[in-house]
C-alpha atoms as a PDB file:
ATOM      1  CA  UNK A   1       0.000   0.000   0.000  1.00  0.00           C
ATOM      2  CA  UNK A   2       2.926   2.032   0.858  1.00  0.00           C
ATOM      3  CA  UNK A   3       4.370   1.975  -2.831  1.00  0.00           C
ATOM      4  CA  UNK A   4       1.699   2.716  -4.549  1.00  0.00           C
ATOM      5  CA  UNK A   5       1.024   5.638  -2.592  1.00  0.00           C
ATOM      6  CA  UNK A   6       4.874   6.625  -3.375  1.00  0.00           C
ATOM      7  CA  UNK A   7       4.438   5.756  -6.729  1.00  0.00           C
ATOM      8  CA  UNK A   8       1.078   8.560  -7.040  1.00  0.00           C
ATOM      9  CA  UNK A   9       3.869  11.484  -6.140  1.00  0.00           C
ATOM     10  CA  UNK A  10       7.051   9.568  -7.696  1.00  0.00           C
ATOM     11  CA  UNK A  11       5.919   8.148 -11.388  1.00  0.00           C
ATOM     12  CA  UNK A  12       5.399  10.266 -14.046  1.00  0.00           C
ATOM     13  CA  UNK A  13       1.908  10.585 -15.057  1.00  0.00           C
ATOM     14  CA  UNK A  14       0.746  10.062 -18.731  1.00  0.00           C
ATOM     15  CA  UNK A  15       4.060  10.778 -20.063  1.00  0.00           C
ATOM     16  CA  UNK A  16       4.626  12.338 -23.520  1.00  0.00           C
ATOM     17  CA  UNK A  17       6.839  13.689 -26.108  1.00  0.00           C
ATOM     18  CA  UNK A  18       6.754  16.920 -28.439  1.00  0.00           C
ATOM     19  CA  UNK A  19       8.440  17.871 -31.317  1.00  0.00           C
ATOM     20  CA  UNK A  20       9.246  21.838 -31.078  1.00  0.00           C
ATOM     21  CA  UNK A  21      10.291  23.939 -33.787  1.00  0.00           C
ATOM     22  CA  UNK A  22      11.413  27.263 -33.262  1.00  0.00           C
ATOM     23  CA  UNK A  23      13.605  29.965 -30.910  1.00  0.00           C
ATOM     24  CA  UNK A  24      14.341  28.828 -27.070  1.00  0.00           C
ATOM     25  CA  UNK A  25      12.098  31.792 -25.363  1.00  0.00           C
ATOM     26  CA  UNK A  26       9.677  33.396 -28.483  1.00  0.00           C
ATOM     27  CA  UNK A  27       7.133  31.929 -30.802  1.00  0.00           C
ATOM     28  CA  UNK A  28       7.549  27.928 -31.356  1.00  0.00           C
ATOM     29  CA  UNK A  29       5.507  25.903 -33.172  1.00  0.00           C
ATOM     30  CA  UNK A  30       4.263  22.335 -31.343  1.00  0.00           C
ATOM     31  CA  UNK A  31       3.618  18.712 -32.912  1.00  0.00           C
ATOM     32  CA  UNK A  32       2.202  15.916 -30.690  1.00  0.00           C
ATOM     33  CA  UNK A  33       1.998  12.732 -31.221  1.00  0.00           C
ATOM     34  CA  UNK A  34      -0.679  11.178 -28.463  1.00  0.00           C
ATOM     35  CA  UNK A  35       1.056   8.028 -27.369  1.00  0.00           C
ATOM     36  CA  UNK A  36      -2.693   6.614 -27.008  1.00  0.00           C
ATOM     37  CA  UNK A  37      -4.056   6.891 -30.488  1.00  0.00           C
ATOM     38  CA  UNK A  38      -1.444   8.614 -33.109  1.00  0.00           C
ATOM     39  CA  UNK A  39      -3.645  11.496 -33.205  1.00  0.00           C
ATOM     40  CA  UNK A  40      -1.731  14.708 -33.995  1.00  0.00           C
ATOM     41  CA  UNK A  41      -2.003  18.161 -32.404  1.00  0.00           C
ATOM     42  CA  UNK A  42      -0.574  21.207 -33.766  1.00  0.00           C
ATOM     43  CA  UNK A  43      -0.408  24.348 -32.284  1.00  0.00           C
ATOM     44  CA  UNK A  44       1.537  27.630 -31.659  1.00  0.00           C
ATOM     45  CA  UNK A  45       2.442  29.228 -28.743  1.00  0.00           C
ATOM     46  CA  UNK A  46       4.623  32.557 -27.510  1.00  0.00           C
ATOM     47  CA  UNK A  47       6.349  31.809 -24.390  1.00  0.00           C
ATOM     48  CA  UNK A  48       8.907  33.689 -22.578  1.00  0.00           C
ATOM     49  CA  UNK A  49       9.786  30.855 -19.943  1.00  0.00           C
ATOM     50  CA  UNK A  50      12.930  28.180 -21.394  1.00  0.00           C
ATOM     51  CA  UNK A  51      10.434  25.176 -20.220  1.00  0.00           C
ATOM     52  CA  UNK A  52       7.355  24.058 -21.732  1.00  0.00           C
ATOM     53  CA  UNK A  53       4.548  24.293 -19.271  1.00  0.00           C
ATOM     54  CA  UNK A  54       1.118  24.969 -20.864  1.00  0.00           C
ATOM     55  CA  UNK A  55      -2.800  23.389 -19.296  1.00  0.00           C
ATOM     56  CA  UNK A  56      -0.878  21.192 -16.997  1.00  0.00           C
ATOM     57  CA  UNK A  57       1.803  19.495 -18.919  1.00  0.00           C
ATOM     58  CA  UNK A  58       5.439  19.982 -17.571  1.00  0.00           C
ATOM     59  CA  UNK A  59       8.374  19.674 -19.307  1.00  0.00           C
ATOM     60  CA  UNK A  60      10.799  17.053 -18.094  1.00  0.00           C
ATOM     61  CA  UNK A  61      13.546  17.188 -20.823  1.00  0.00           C
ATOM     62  CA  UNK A  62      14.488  18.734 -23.604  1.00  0.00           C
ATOM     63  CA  UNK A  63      16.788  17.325 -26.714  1.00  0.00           C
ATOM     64  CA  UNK A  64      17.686  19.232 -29.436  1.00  0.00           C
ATOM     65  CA  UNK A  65      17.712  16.854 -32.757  1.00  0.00           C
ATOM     66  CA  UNK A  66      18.960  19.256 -35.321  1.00  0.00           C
ATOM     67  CA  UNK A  67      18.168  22.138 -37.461  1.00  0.00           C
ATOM     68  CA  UNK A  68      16.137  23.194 -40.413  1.00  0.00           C
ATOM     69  CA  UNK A  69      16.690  25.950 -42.550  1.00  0.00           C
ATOM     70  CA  UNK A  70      13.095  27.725 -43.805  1.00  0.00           C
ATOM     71  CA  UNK A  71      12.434  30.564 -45.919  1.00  0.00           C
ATOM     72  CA  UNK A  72      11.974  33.746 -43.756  1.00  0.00           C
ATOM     73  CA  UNK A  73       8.789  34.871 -43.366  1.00  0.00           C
ATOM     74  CA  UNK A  74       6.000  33.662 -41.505  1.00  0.00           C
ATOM     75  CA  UNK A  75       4.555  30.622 -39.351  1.00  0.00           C
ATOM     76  CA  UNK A  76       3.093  29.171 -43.015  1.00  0.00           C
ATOM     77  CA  UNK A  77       6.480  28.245 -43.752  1.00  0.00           C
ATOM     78  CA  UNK A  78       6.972  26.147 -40.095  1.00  0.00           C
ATOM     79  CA  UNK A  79       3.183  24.577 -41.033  1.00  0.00           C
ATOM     80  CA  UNK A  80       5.113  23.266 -43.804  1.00  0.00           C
ATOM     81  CA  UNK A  81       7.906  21.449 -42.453  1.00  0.00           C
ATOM     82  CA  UNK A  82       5.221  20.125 -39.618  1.00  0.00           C
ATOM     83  CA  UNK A  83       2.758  18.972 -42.614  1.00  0.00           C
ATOM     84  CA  UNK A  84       6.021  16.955 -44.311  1.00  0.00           C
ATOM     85  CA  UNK A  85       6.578  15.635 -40.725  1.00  0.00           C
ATOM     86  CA  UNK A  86       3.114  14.190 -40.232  1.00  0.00           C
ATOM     87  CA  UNK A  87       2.974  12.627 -43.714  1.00  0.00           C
ATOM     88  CA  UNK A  88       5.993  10.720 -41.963  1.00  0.00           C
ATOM     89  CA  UNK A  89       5.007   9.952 -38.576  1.00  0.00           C
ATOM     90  CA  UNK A  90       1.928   8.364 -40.590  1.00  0.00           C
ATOM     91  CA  UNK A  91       3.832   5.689 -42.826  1.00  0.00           C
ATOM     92  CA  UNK A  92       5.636   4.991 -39.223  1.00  0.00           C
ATOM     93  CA  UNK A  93       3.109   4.705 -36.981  1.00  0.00           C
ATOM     94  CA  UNK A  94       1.200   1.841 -38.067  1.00  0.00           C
ATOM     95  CA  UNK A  95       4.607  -0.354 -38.177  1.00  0.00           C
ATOM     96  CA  UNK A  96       5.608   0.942 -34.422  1.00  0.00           C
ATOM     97  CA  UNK A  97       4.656  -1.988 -31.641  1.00  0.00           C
ATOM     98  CA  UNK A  98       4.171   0.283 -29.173  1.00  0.00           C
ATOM     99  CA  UNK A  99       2.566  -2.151 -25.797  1.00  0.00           C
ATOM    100  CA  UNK A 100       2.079  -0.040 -23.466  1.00  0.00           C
ATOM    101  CA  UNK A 101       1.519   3.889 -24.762  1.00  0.00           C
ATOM    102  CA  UNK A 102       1.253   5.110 -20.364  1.00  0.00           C
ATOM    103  CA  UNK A 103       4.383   4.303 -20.061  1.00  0.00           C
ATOM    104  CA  UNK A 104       7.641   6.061 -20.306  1.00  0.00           C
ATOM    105  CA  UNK A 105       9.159   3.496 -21.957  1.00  0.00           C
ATOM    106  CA  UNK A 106       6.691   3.025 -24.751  1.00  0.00           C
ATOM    107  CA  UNK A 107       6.882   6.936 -25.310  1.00  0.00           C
ATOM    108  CA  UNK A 108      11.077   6.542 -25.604  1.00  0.00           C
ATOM    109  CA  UNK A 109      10.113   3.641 -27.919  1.00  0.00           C
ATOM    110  CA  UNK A 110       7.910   6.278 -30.079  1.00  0.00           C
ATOM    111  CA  UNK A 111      10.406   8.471 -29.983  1.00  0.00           C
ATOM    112  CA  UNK A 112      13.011   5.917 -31.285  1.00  0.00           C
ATOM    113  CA  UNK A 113      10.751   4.387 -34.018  1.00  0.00           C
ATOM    114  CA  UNK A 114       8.753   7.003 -35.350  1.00  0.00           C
ATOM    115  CA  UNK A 115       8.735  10.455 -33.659  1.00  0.00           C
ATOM    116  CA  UNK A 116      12.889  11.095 -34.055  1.00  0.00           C
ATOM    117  CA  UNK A 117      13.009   9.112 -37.692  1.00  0.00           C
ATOM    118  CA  UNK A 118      10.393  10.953 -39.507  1.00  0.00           C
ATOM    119  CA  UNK A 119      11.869  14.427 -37.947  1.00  0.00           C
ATOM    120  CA  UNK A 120      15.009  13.556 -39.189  1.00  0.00           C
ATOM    121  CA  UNK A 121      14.102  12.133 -42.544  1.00  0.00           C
ATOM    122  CA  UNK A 122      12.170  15.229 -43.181  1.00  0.00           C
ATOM    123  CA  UNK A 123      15.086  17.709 -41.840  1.00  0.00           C
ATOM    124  CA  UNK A 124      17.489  15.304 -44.365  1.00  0.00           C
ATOM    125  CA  UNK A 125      15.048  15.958 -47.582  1.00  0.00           C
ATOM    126  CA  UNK A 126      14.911  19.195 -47.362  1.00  0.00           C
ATOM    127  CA  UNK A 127      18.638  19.632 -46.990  1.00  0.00           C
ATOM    128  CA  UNK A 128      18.864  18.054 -49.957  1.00  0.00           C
ATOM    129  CA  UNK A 129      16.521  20.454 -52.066  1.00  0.00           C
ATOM    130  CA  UNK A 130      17.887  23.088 -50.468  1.00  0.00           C
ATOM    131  CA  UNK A 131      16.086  26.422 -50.118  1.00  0.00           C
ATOM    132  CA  UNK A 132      15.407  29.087 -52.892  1.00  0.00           C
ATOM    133  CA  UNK A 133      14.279  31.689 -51.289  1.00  0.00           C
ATOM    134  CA  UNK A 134      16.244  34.500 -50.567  1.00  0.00           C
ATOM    135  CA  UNK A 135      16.011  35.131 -47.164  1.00  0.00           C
ATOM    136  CA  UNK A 136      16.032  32.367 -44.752  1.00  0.00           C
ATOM    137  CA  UNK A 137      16.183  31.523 -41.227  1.00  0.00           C
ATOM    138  CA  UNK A 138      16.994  28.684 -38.967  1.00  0.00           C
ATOM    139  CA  UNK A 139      15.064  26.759 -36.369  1.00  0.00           C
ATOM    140  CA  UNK A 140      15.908  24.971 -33.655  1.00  0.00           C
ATOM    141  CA  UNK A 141      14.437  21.103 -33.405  1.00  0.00           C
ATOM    142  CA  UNK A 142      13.424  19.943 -30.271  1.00  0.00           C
ATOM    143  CA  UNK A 143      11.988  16.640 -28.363  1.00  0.00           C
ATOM    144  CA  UNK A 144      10.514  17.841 -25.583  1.00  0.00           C
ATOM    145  CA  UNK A 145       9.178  15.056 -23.109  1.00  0.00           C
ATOM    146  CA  UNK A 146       6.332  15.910 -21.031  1.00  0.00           C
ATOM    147  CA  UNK A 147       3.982  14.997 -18.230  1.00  0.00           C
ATOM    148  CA  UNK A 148       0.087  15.651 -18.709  1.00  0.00           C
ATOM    149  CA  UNK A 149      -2.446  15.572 -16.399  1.00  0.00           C
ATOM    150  CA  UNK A 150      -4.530  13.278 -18.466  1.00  0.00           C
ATOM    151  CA  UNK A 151      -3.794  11.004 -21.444  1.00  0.00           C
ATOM    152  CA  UNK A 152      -4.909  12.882 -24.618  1.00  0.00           C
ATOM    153  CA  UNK A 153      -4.120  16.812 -25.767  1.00  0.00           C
ATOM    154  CA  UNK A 154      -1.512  19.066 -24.440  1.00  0.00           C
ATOM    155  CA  UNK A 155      -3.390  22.414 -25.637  1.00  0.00           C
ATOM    156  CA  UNK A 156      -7.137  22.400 -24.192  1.00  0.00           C
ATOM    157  CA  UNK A 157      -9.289  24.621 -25.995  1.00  0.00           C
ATOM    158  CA  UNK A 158     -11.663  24.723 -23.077  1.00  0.00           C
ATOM    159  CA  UNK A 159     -12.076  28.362 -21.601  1.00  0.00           C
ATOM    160  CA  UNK A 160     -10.869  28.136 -17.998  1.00  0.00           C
ATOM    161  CA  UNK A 161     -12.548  31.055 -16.493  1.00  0.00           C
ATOM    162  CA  UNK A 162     -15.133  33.369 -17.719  1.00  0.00           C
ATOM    163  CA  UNK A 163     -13.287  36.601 -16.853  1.00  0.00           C
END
C-alpha cells in the first residue's frame, strides 16, 4: 500500500513527447503525437519561460535533434515542415509496436521508431533540395518530453474562467 502511494507522487503521469520547432524563449511551433491513439495536435504558442509548461503538462527534458533551414517569413512556412513531418510519422506509426503507450518506456520507444526518424528524414530531404528563397532563417528542433495531467491533448481549448 505504501508503494503505490509513493508511486502517485514519484511516477510520471501520462508521459509524452513533443516535437518543437522554433527559438528557445519566443514563438515555437508544437507537434504531438498522443502516445494513445497517433492522433496529432498542432499548435503555436509565444512563451517567454525556457520550459514548456502549458494546461498542466510539464516539461521534463528537452533534446535538441537538429536544425532546419526555412524561408523567412512567416509561421506558413513552419506549417510546412510540420505537414512533411506528419505525412511521416503516418507511414511509421502503423509499423511501431508500441505495448504499453502510459508508459515512459513506450513513449522513448515512439520516440526511437517514429517520432525522431520521420523528424530527421524530413530535416534530411529538405537539406537536400535546399532552399530558394532569398532570405532564410533557422530553427531549432526539439523533443521535448512531457507529463500531462490526463492522457490525450496538451493544448485544451476549453475556456478556464469566464473573466
Amino acid at each position: 500500500m505504501f508503494a503505490r502511494f509513493m508511486d502517485a507522487f514519484t511516477k510520471p503521469r501520462n508521459p509524452s513527447v513533443i516535437l518543437a520547432v522554433g527559438e528557445d524563449c519566443g514563438t515555437i511551433d508544437v507537434l504531438h503525437l498522443h502516445p494513445e491513439t497517433g492522433d496529432i495536435e498542432r499548435f503555436g504558442i509565444s512563451s517567454h519561460s525556457p520550459t514548456f509548461r502549458r494546461d498542466g503538462s510539464r516539461e521534463t527534458a528537452r533534446e535538441q535533434i537538429g536544425t532546419v533551414t526555412l524561408p523567412a517569413g512567416g509561421c506558413t512556412i513552419t506549417g510546412s515542415f510540420l505537414e512533411d513531418v506528419t505525412a511521416q510519422i503516418r507511414k511509421r506509426w502503423d509499423n511501431s509496436m508500441v505495448s504499453n503507450p502510459s508508459s515512459v518506456e513506450s513513449v522513448a520507444q515512439l520516440v526511437q521508431e517514429v517520432l525522431r526518424p520521420a523528424t530527421l528524414e524530413v530535416i534530411r530531404e529538405r537539406e537536400e533540395r535546399g532552399v530558394t528563397a532569398k532570405e532564410t532563417k533557422t530553427h531549432s528542433v526539439y523533443l521535448i518530453y512531457i507529463t500531462r495531467p490526463k492522457p490525450g491533448k496538451v493544448m485544451s481549448l476549453e475556456p478556464t474562467s469566464l473573466g
